[in-house]
C-alpha atoms as a PDB file:
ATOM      1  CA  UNK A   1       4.115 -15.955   7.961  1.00  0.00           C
ATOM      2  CA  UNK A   2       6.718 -18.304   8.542  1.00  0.00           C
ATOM      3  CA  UNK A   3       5.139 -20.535   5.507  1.00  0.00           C
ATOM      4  CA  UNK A   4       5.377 -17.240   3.381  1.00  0.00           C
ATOM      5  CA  UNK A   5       9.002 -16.676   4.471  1.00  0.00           C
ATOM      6  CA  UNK A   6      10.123 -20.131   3.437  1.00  0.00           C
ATOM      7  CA  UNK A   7       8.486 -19.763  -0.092  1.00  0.00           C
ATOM      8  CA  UNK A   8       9.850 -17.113  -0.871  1.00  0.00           C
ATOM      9  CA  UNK A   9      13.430 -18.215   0.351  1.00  0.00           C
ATOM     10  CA  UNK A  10      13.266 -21.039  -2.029  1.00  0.00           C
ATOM     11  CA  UNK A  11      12.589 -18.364  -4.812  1.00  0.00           C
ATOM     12  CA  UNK A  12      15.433 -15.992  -3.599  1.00  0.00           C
ATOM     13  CA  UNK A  13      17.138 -16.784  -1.355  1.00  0.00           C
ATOM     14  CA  UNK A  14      17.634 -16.616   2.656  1.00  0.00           C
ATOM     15  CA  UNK A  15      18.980 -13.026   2.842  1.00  0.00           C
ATOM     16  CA  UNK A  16      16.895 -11.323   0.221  1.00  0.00           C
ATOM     17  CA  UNK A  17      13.353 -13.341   2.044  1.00  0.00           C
ATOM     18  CA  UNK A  18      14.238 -12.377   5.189  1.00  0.00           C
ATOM     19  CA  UNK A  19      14.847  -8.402   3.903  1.00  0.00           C
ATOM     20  CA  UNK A  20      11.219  -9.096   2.382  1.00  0.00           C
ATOM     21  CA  UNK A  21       9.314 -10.185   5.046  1.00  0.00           C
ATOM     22  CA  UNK A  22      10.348  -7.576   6.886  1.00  0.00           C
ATOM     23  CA  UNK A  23       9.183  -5.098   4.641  1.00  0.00           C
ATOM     24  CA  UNK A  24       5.735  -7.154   4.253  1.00  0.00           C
ATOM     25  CA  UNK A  25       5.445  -6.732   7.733  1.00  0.00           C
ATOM     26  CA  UNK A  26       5.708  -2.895   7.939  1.00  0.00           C
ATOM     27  CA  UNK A  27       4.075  -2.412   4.830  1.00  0.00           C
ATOM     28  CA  UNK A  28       1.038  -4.598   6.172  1.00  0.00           C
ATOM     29  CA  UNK A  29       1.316  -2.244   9.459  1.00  0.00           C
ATOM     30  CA  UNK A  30       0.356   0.989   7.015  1.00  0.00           C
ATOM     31  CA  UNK A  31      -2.425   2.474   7.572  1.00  0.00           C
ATOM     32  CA  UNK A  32      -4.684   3.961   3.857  1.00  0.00           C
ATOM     33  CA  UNK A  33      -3.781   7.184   2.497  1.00  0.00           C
ATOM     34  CA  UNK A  34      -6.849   7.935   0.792  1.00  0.00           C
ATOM     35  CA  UNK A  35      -8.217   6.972   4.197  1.00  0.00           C
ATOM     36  CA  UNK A  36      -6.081   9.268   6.045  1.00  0.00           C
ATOM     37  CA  UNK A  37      -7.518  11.835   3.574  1.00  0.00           C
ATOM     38  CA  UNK A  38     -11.006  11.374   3.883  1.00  0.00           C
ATOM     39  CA  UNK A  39     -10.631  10.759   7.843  1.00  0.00           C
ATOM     40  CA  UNK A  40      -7.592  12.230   9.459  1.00  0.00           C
ATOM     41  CA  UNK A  41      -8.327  12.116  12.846  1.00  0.00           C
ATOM     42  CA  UNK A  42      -9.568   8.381  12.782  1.00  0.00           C
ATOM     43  CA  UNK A  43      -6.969   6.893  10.931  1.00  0.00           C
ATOM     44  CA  UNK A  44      -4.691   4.698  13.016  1.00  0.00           C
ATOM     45  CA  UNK A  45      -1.026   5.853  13.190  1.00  0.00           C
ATOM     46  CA  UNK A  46       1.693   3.550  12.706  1.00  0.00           C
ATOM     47  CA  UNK A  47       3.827   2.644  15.783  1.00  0.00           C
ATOM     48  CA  UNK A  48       7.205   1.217  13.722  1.00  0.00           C
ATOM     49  CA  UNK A  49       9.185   3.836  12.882  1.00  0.00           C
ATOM     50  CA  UNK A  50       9.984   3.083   9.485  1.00  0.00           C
ATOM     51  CA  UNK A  51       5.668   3.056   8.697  1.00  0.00           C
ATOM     52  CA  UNK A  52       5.866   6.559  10.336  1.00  0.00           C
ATOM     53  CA  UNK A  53       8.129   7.258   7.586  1.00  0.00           C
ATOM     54  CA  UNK A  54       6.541   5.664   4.655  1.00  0.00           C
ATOM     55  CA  UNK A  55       3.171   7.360   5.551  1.00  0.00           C
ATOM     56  CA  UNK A  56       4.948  10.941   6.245  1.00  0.00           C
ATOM     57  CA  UNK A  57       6.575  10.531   2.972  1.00  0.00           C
ATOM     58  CA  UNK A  58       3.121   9.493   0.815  1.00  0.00           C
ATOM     59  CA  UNK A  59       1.371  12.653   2.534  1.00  0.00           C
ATOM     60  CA  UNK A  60       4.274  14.740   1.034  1.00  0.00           C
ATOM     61  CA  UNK A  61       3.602  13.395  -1.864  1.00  0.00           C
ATOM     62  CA  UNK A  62      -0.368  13.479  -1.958  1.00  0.00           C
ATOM     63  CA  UNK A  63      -0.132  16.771  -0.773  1.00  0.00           C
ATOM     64  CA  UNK A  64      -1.954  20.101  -2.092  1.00  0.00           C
ATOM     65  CA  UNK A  65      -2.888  23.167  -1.262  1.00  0.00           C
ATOM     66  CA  UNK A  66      -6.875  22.067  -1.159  1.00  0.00           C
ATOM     67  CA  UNK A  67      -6.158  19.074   1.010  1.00  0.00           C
ATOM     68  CA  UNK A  68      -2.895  20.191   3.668  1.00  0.00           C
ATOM     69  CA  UNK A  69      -5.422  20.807   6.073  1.00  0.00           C
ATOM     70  CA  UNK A  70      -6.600  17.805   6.579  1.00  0.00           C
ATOM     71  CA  UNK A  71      -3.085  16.320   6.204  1.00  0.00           C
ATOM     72  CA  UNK A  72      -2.176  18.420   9.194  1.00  0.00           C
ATOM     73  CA  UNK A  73      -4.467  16.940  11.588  1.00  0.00           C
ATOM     74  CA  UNK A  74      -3.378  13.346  10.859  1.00  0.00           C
ATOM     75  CA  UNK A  75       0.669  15.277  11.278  1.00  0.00           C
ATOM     76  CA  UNK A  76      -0.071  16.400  14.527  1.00  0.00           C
ATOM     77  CA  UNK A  77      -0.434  12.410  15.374  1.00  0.00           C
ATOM     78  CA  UNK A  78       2.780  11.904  14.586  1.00  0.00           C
ATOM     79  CA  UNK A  79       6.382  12.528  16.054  1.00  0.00           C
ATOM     80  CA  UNK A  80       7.825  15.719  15.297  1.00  0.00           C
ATOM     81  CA  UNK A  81      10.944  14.332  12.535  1.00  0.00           C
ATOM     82  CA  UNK A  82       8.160  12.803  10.644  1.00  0.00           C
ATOM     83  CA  UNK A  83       5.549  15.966  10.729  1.00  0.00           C
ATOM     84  CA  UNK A  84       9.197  18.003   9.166  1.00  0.00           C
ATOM     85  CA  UNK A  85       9.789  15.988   6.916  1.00  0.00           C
ATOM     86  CA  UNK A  86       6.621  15.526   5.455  1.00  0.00           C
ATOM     87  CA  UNK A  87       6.001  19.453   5.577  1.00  0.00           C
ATOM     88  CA  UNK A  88       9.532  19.824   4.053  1.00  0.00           C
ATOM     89  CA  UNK A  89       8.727  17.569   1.115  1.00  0.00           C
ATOM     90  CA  UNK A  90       5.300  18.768   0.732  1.00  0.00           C
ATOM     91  CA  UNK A  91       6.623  22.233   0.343  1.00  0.00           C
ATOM     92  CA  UNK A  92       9.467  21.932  -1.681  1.00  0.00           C
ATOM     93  CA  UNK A  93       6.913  19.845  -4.374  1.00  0.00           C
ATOM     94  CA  UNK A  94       3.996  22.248  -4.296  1.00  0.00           C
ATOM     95  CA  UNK A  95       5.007  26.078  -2.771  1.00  0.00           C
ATOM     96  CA  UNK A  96       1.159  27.154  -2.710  1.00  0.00           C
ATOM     97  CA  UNK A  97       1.103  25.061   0.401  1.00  0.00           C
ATOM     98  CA  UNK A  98       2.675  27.362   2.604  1.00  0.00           C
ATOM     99  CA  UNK A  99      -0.253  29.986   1.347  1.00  0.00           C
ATOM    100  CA  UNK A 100      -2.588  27.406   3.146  1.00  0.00           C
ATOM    101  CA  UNK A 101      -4.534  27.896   6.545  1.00  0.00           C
ATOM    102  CA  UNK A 102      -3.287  24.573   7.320  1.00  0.00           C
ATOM    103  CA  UNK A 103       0.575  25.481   6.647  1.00  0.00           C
ATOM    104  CA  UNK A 104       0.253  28.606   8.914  1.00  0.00           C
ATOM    105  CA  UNK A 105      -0.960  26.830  12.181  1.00  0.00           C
ATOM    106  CA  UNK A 106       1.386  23.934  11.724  1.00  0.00           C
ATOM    107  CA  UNK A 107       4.476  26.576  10.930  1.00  0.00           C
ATOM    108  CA  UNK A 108       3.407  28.609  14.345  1.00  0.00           C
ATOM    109  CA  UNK A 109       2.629  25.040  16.200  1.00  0.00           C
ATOM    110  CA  UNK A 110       6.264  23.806  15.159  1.00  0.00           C
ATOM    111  CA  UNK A 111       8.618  26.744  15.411  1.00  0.00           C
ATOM    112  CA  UNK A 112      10.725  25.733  17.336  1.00  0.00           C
ATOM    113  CA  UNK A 113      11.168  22.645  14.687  1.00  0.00           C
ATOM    114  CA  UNK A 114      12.021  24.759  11.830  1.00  0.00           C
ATOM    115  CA  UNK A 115      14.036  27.452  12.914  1.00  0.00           C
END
């Protein structure tokens, strides 16, 4: 890692490498989506923060109505502002979610996020 970080500091810079590894090293931390898709309950869950949010955000956008329901079990893993927020986007992209079986326990599950 430190080799890796040196490289690419010679390429761009000190600043800019150091912003870089950092995202290497989240990025490396995320788990597969199409993983997470086949196999939501065995999936690992990120513990960083900001690979909670990069996974809640590529659910939101992999979501449909014939797959939510799986997406929700693999939610329900994760801290409530991520589980919104994913649910949010999903929503606001593709409505017929919230006619899913899936969007009806997680809206009764998380009322008291979304009021």
């Amino acid at each position: 890692m430190a080799l890796e970080h040196e490289v690419t500091a010679g390429a761009v810079g000190a600043g800019a490498a150091t912003a870089f590894s950092a995202f290497l090293r989240m990025f490396r931390e995320l788990p597969n989506i199409d993983a997470i898709l086949l196999n939501p309950l065995r999936e690992p869950v990120p513990e960083n923060a900001a690979a909670q949010y990069a996974v809640a955000s590529a659910l939101a956008r992999r979501a449909s109505d014939t797959n939510f329901d799986r997406i929700c079990l693999y939610l329900n893993r994760l801290p409530t502002e991520f589980r919104v927020l994913c649910v949010r986007d999903a929503t606001l992209r593709r409505p017929a979610i919230r006619c899913t079986a899936g969007y009806t326990k997680w809206a009764v599950d998380n009322h008291y996020a979304i009021a």
